[in-house]
ModelCIF file with pLDDT and N, C-alpha, C, O atoms, coordinates in Angstrom:
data_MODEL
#
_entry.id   MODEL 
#
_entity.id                         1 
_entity.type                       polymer 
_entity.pdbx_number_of_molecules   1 
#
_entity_poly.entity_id                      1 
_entity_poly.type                           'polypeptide(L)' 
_entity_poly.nstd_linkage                   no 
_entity_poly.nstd_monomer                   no 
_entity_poly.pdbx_seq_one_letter_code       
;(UNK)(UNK)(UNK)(UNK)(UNK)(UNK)(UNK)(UNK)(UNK)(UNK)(UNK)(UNK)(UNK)(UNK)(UNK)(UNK)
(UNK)(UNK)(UNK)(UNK)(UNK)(UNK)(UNK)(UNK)(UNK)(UNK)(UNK)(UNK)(UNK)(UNK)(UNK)(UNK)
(UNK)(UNK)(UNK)(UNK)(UNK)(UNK)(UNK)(UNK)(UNK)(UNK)(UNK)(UNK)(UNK)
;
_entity_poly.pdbx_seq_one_letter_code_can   XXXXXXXXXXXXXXXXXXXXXXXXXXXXXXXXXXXXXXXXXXXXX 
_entity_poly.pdbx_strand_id                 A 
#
loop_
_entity_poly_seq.entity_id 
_entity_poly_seq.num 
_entity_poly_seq.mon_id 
_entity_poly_seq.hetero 
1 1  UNK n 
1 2  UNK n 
1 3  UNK n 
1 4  UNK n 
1 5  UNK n 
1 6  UNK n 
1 7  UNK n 
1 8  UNK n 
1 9  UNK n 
1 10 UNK n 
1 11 UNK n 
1 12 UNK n 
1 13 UNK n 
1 14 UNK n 
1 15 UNK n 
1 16 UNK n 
1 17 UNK n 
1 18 UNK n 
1 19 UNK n 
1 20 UNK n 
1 21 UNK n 
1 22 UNK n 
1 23 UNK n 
1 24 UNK n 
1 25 UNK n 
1 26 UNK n 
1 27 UNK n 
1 28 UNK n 
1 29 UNK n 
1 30 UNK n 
1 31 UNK n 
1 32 UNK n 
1 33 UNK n 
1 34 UNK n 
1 35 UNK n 
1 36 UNK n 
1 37 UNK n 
1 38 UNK n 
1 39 UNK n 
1 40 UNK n 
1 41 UNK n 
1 42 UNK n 
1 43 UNK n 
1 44 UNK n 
1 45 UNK n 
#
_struct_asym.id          A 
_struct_asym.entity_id   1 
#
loop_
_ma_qa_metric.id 
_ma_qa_metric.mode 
_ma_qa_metric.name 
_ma_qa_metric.software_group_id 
_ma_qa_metric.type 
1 global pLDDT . pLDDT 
2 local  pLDDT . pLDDT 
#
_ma_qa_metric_global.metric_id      1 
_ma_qa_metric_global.metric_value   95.33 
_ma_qa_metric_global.model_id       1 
_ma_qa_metric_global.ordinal_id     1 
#
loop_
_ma_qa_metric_local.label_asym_id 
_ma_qa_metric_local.label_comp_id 
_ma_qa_metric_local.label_seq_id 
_ma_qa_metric_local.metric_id 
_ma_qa_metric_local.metric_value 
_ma_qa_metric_local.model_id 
_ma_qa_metric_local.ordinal_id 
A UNK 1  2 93.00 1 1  
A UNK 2  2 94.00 1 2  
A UNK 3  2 93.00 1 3  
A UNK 4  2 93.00 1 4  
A UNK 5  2 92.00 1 5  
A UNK 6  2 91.00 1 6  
A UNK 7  2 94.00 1 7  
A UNK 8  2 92.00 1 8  
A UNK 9  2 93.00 1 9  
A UNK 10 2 96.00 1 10 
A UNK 11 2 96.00 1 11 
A UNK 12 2 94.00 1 12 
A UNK 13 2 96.00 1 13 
A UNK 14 2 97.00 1 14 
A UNK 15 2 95.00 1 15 
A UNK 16 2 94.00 1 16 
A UNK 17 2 96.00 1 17 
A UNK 18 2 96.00 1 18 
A UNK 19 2 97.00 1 19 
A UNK 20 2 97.00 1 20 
A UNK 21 2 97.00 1 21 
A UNK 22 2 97.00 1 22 
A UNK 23 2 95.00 1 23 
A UNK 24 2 95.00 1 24 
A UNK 25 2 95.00 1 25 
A UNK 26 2 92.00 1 26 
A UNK 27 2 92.00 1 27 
A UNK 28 2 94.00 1 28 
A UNK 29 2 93.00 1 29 
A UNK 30 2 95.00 1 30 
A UNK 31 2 96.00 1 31 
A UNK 32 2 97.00 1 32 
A UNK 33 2 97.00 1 33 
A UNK 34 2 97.00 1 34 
A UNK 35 2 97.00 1 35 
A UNK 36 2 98.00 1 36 
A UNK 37 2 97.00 1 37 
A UNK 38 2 98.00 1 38 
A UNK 39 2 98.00 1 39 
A UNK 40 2 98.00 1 40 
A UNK 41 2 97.00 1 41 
A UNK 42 2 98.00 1 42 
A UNK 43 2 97.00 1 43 
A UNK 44 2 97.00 1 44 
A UNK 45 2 94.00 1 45 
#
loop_
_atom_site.group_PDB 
_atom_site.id 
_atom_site.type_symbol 
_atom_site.label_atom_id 
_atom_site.label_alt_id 
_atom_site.label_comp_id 
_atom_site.label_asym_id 
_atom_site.label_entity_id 
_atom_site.label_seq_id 
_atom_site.pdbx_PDB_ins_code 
_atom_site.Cartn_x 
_atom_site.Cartn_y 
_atom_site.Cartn_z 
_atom_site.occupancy 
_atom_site.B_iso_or_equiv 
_atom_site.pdbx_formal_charge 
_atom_site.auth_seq_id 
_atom_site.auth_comp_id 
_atom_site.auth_asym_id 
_atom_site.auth_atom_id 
_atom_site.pdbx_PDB_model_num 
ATOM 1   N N  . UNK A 1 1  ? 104.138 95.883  104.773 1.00 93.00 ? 1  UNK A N  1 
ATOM 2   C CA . UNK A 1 1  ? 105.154 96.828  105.229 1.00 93.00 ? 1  UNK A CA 1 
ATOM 3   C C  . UNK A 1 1  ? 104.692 97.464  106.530 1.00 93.00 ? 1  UNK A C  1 
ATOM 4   O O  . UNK A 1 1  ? 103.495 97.714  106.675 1.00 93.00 ? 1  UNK A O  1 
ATOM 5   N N  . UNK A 1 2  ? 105.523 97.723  107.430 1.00 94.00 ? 2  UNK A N  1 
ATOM 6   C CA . UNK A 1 2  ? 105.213 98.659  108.282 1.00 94.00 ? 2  UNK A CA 1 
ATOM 7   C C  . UNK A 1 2  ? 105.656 99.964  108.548 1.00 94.00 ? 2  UNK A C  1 
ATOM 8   O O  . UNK A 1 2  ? 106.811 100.224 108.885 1.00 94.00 ? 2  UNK A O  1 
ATOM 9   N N  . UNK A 1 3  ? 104.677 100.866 108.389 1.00 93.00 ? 3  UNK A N  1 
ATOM 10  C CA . UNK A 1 3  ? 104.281 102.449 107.978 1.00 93.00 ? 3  UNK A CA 1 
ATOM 11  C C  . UNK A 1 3  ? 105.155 103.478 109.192 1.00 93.00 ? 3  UNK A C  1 
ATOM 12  O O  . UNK A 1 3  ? 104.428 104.181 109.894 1.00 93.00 ? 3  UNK A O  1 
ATOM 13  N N  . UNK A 1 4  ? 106.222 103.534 109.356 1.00 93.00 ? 4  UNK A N  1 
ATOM 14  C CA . UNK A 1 4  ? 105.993 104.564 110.653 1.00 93.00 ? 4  UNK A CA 1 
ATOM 15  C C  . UNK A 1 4  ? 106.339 105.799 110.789 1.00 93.00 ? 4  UNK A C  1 
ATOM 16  O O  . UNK A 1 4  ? 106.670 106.625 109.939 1.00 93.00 ? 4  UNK A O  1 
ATOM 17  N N  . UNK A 1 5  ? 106.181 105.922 112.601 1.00 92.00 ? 5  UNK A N  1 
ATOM 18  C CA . UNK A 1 5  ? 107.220 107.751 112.547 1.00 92.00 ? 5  UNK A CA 1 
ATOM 19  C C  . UNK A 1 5  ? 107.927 107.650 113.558 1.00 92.00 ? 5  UNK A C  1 
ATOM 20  O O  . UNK A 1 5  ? 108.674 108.536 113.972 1.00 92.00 ? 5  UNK A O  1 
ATOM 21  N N  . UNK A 1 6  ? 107.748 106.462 114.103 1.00 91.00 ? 6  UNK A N  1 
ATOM 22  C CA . UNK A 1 6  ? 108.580 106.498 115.747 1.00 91.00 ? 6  UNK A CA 1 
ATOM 23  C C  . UNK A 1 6  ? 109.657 105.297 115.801 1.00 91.00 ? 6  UNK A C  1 
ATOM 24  O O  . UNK A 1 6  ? 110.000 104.473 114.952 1.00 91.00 ? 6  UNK A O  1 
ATOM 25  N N  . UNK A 1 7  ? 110.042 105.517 117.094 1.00 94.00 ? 7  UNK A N  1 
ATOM 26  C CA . UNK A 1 7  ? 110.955 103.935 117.113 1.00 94.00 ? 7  UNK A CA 1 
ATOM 27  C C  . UNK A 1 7  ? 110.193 102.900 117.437 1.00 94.00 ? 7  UNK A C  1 
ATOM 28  O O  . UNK A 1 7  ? 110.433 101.801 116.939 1.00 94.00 ? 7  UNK A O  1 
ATOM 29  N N  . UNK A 1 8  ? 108.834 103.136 118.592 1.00 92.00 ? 8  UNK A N  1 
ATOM 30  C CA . UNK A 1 8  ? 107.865 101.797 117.910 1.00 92.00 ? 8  UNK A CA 1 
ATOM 31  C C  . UNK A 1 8  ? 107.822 100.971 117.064 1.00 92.00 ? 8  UNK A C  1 
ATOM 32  O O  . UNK A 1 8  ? 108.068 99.770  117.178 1.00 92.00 ? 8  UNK A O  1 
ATOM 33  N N  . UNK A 1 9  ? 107.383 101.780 115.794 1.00 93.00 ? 9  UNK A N  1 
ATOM 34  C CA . UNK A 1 9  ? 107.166 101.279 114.743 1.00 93.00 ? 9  UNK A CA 1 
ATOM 35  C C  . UNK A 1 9  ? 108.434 100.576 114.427 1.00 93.00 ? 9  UNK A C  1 
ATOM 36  O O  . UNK A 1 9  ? 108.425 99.350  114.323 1.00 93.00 ? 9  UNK A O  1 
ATOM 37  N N  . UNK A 1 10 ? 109.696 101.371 114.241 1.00 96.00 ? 10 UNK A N  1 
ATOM 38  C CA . UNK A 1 10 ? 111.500 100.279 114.175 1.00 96.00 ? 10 UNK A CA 1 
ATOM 39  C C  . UNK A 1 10 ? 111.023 99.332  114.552 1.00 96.00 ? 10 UNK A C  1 
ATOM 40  O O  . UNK A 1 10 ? 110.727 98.508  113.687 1.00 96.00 ? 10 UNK A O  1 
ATOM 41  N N  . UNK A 1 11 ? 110.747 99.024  115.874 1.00 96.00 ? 11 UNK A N  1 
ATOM 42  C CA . UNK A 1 11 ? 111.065 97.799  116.900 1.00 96.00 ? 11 UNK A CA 1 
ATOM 43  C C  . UNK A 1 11 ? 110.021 96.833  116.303 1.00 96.00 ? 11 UNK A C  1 
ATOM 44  O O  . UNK A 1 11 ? 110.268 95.629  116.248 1.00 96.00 ? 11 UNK A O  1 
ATOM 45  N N  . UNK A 1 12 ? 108.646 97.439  115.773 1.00 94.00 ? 12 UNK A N  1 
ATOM 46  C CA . UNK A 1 12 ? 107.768 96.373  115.602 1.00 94.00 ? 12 UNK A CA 1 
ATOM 47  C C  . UNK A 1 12 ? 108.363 95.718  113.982 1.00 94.00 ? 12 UNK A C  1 
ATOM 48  O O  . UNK A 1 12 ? 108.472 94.512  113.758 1.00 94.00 ? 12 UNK A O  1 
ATOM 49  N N  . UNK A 1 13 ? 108.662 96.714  113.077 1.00 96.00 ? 13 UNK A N  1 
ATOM 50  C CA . UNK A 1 13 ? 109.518 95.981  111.535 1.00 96.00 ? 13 UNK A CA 1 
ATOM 51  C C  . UNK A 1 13 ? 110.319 95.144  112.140 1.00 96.00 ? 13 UNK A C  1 
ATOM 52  O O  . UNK A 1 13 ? 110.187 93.925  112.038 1.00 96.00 ? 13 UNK A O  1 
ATOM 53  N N  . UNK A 1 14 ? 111.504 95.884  113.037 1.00 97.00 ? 14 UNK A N  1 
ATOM 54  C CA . UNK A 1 14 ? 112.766 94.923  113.195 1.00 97.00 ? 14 UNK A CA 1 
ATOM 55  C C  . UNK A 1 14 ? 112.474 93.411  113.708 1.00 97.00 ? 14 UNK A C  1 
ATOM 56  O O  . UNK A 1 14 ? 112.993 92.462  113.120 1.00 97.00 ? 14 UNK A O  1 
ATOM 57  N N  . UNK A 1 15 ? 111.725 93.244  114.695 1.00 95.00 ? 15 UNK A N  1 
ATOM 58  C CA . UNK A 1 15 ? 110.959 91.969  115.186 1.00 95.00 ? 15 UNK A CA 1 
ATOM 59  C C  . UNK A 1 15 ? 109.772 91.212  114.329 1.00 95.00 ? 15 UNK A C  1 
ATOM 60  O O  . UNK A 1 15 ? 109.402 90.041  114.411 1.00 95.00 ? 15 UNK A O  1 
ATOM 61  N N  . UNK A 1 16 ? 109.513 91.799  113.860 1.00 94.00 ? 16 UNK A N  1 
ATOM 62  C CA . UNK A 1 16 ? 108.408 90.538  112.683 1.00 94.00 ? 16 UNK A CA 1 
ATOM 63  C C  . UNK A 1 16 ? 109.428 90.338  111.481 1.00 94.00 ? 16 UNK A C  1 
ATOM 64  O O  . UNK A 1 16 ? 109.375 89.271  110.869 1.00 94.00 ? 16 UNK A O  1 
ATOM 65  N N  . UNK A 1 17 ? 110.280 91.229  111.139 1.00 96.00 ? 17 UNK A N  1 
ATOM 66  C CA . UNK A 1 17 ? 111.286 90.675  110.120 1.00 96.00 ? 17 UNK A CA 1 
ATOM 67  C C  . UNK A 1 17 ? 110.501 91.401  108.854 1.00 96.00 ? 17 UNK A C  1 
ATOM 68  O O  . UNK A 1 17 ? 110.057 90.790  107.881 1.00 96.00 ? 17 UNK A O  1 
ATOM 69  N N  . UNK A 1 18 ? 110.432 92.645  109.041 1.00 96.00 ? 18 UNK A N  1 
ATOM 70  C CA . UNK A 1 18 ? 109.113 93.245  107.662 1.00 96.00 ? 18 UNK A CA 1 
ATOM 71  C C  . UNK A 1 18 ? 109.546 94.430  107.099 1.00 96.00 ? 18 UNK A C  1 
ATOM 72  O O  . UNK A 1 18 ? 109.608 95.369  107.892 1.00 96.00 ? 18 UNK A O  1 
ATOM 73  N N  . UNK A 1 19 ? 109.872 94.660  105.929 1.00 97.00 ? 19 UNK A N  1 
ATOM 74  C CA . UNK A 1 19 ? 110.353 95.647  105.648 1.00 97.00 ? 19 UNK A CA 1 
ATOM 75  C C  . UNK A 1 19 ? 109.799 96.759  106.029 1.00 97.00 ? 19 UNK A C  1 
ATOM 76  O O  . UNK A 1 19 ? 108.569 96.786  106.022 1.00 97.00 ? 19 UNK A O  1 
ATOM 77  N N  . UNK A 1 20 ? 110.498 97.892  106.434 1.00 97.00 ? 20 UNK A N  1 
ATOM 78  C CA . UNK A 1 20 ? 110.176 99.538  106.941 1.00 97.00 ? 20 UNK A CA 1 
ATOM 79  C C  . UNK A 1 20 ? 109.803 100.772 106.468 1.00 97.00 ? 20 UNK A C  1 
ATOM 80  O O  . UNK A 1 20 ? 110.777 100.794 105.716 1.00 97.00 ? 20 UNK A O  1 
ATOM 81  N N  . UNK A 1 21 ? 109.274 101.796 106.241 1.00 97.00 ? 21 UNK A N  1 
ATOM 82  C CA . UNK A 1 21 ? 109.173 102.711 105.685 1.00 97.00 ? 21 UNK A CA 1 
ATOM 83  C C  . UNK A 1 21 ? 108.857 103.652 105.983 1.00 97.00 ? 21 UNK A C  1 
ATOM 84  O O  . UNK A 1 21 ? 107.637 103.804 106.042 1.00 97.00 ? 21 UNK A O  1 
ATOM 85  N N  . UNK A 1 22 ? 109.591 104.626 106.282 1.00 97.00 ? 22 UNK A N  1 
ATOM 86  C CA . UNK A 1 22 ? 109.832 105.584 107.697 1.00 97.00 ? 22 UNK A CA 1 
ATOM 87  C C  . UNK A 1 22 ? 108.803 107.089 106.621 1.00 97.00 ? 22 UNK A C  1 
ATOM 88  O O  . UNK A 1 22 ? 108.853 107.437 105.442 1.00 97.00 ? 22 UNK A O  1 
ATOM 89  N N  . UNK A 1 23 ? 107.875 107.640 108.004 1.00 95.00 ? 23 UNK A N  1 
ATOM 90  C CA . UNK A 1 23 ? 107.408 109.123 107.099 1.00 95.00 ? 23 UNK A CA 1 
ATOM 91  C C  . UNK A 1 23 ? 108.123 110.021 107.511 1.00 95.00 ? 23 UNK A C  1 
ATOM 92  O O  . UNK A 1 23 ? 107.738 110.950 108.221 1.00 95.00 ? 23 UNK A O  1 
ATOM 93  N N  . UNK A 1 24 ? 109.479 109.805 107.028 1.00 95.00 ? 24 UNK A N  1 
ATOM 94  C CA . UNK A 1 24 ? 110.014 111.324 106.910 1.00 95.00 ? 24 UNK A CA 1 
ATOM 95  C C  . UNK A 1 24 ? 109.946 112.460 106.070 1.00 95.00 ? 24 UNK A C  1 
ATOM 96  O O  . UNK A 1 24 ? 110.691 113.438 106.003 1.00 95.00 ? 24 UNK A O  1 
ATOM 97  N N  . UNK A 1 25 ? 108.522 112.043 105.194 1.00 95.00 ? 25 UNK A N  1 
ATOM 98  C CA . UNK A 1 25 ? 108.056 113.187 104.507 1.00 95.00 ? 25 UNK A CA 1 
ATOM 99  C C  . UNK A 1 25 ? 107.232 114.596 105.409 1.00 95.00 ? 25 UNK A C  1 
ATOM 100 O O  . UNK A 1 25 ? 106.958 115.736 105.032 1.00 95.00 ? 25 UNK A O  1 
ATOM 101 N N  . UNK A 1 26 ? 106.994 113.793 106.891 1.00 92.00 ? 26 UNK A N  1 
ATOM 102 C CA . UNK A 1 26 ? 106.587 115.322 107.511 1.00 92.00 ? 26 UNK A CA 1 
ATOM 103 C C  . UNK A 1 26 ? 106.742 114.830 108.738 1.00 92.00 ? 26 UNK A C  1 
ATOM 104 O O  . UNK A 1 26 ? 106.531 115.675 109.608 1.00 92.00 ? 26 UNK A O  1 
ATOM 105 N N  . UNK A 1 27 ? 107.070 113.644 109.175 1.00 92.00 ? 27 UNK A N  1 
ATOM 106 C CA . UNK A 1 27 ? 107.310 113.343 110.695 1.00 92.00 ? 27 UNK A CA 1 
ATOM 107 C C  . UNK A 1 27 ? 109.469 113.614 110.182 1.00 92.00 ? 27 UNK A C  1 
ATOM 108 O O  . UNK A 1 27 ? 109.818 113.270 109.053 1.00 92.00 ? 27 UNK A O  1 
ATOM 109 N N  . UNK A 1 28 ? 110.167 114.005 110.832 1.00 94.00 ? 28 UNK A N  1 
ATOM 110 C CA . UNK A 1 28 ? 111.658 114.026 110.692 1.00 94.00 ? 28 UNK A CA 1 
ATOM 111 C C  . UNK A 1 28 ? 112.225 113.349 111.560 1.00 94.00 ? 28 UNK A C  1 
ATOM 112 O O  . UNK A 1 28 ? 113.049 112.447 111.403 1.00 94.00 ? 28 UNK A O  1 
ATOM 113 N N  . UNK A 1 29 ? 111.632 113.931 112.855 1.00 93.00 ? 29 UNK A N  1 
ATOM 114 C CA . UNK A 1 29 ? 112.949 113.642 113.742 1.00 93.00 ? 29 UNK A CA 1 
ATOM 115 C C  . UNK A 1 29 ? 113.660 112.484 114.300 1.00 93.00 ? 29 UNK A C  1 
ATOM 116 O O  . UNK A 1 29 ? 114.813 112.382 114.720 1.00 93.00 ? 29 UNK A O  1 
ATOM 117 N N  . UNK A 1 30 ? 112.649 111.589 114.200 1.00 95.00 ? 30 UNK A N  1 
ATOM 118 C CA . UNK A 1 30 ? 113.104 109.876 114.506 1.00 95.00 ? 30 UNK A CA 1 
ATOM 119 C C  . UNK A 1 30 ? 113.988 109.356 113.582 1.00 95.00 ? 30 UNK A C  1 
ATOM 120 O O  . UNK A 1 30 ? 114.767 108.455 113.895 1.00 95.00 ? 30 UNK A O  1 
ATOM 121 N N  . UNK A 1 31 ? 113.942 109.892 112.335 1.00 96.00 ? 31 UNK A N  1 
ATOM 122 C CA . UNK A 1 31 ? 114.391 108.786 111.129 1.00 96.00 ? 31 UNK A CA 1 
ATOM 123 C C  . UNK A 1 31 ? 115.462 108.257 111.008 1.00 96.00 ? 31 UNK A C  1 
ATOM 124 O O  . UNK A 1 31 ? 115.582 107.169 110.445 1.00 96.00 ? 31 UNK A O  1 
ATOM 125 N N  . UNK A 1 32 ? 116.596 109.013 111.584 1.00 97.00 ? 32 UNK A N  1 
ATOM 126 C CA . UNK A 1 32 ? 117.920 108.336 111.748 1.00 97.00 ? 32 UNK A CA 1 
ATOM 127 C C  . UNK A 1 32 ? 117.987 107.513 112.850 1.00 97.00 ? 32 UNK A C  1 
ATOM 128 O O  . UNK A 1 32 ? 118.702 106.518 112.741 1.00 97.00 ? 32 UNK A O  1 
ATOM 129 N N  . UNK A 1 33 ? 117.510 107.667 113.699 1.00 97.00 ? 33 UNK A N  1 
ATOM 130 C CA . UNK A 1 33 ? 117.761 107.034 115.191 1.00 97.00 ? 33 UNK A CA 1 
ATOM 131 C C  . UNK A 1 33 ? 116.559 105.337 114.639 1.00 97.00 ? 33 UNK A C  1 
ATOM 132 O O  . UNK A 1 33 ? 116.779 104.127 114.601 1.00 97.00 ? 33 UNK A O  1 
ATOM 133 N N  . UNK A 1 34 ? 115.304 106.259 114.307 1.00 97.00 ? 34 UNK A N  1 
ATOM 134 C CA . UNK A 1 34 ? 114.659 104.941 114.018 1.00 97.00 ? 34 UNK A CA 1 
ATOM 135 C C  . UNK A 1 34 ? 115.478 103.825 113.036 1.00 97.00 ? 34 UNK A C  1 
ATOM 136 O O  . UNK A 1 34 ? 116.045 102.801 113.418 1.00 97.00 ? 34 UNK A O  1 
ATOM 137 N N  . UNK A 1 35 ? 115.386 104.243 111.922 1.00 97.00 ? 35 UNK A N  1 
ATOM 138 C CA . UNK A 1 35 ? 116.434 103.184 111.069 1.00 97.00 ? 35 UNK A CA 1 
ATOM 139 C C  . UNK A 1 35 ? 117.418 102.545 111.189 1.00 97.00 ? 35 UNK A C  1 
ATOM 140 O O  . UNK A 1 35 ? 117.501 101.478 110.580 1.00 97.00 ? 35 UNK A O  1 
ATOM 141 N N  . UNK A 1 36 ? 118.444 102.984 111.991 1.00 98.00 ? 36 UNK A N  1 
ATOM 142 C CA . UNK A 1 36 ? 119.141 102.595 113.076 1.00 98.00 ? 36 UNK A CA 1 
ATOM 143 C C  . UNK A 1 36 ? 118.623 101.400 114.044 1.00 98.00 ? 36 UNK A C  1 
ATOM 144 O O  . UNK A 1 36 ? 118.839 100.214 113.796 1.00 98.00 ? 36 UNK A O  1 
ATOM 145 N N  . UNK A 1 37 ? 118.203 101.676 114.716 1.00 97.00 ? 37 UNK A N  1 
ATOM 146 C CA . UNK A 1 37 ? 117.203 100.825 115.556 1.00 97.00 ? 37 UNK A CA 1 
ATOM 147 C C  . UNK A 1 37 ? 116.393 99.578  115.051 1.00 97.00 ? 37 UNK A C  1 
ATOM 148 O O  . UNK A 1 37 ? 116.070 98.577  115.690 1.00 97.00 ? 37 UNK A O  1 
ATOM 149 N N  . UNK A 1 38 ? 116.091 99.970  113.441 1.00 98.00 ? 38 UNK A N  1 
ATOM 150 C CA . UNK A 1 38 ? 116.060 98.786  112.667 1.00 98.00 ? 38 UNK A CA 1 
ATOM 151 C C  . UNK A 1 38 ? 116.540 97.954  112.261 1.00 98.00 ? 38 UNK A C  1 
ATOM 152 O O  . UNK A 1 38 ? 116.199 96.779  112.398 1.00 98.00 ? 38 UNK A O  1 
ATOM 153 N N  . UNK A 1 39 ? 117.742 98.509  111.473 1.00 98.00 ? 39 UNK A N  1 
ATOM 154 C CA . UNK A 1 39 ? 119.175 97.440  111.629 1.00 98.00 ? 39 UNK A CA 1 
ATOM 155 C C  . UNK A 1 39 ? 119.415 96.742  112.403 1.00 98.00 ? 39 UNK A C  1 
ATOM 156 O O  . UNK A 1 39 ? 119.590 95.535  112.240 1.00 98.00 ? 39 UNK A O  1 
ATOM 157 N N  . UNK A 1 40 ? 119.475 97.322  113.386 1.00 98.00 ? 40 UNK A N  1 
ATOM 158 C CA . UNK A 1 40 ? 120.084 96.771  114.729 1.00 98.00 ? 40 UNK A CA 1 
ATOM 159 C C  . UNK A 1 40 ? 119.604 95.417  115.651 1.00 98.00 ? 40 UNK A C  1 
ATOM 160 O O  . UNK A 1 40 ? 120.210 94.598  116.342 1.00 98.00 ? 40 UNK A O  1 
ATOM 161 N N  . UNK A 1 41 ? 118.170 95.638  115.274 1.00 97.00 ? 41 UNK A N  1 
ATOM 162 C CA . UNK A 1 41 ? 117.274 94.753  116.167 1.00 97.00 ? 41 UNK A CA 1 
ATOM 163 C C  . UNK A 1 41 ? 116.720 94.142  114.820 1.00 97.00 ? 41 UNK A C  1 
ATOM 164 O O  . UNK A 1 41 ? 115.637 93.565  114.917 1.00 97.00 ? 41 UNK A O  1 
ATOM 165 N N  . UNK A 1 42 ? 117.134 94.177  113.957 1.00 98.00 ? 42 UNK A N  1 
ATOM 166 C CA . UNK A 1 42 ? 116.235 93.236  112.754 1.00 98.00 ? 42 UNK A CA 1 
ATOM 167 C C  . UNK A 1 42 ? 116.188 91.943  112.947 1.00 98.00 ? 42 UNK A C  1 
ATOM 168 O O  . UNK A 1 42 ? 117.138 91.613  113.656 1.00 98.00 ? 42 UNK A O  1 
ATOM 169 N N  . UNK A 1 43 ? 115.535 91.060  112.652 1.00 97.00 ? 43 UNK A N  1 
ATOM 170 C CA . UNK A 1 43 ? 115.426 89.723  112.988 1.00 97.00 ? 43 UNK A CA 1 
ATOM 171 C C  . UNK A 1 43 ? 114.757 89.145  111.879 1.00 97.00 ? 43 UNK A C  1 
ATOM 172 O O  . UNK A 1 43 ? 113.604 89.472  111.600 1.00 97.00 ? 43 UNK A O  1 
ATOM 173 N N  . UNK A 1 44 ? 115.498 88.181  111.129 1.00 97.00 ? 44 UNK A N  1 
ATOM 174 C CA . UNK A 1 44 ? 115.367 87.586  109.725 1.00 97.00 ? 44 UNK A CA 1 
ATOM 175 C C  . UNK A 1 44 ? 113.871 86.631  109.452 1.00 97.00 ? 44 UNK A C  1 
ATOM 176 O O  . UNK A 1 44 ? 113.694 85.738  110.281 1.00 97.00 ? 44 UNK A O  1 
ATOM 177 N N  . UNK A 1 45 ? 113.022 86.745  108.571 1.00 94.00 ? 45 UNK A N  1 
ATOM 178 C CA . UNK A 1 45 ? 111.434 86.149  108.417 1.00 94.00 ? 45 UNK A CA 1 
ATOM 179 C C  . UNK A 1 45 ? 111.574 85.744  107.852 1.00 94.00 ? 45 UNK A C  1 
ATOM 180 O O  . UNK A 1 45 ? 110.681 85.070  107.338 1.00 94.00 ? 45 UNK A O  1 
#
């Protein structure tokens, strides 16, 4: 899995094709925009 808090991290799940798992347990502010960004650019593994 890949761990994140930024849209980095989106872009690097969405491109290896790896499921995501956003810390919006104390990072917040990316999480919609990031997940988003995951969808979007996902690319099937």
């Amino acid at each position: 899995w890949i761990l994140g808090s930024s849209l980095d991290s989106a872009k690097l799940a969405a491109t290896r094709g790896l499921p995501y798992a956003f810390a919006s347990h104390f990072a917040p502010a990316y999480f919609f925009k990031a997940i988003e960004l995951y969808r979007n650019m996902f690319r099937p593994s």
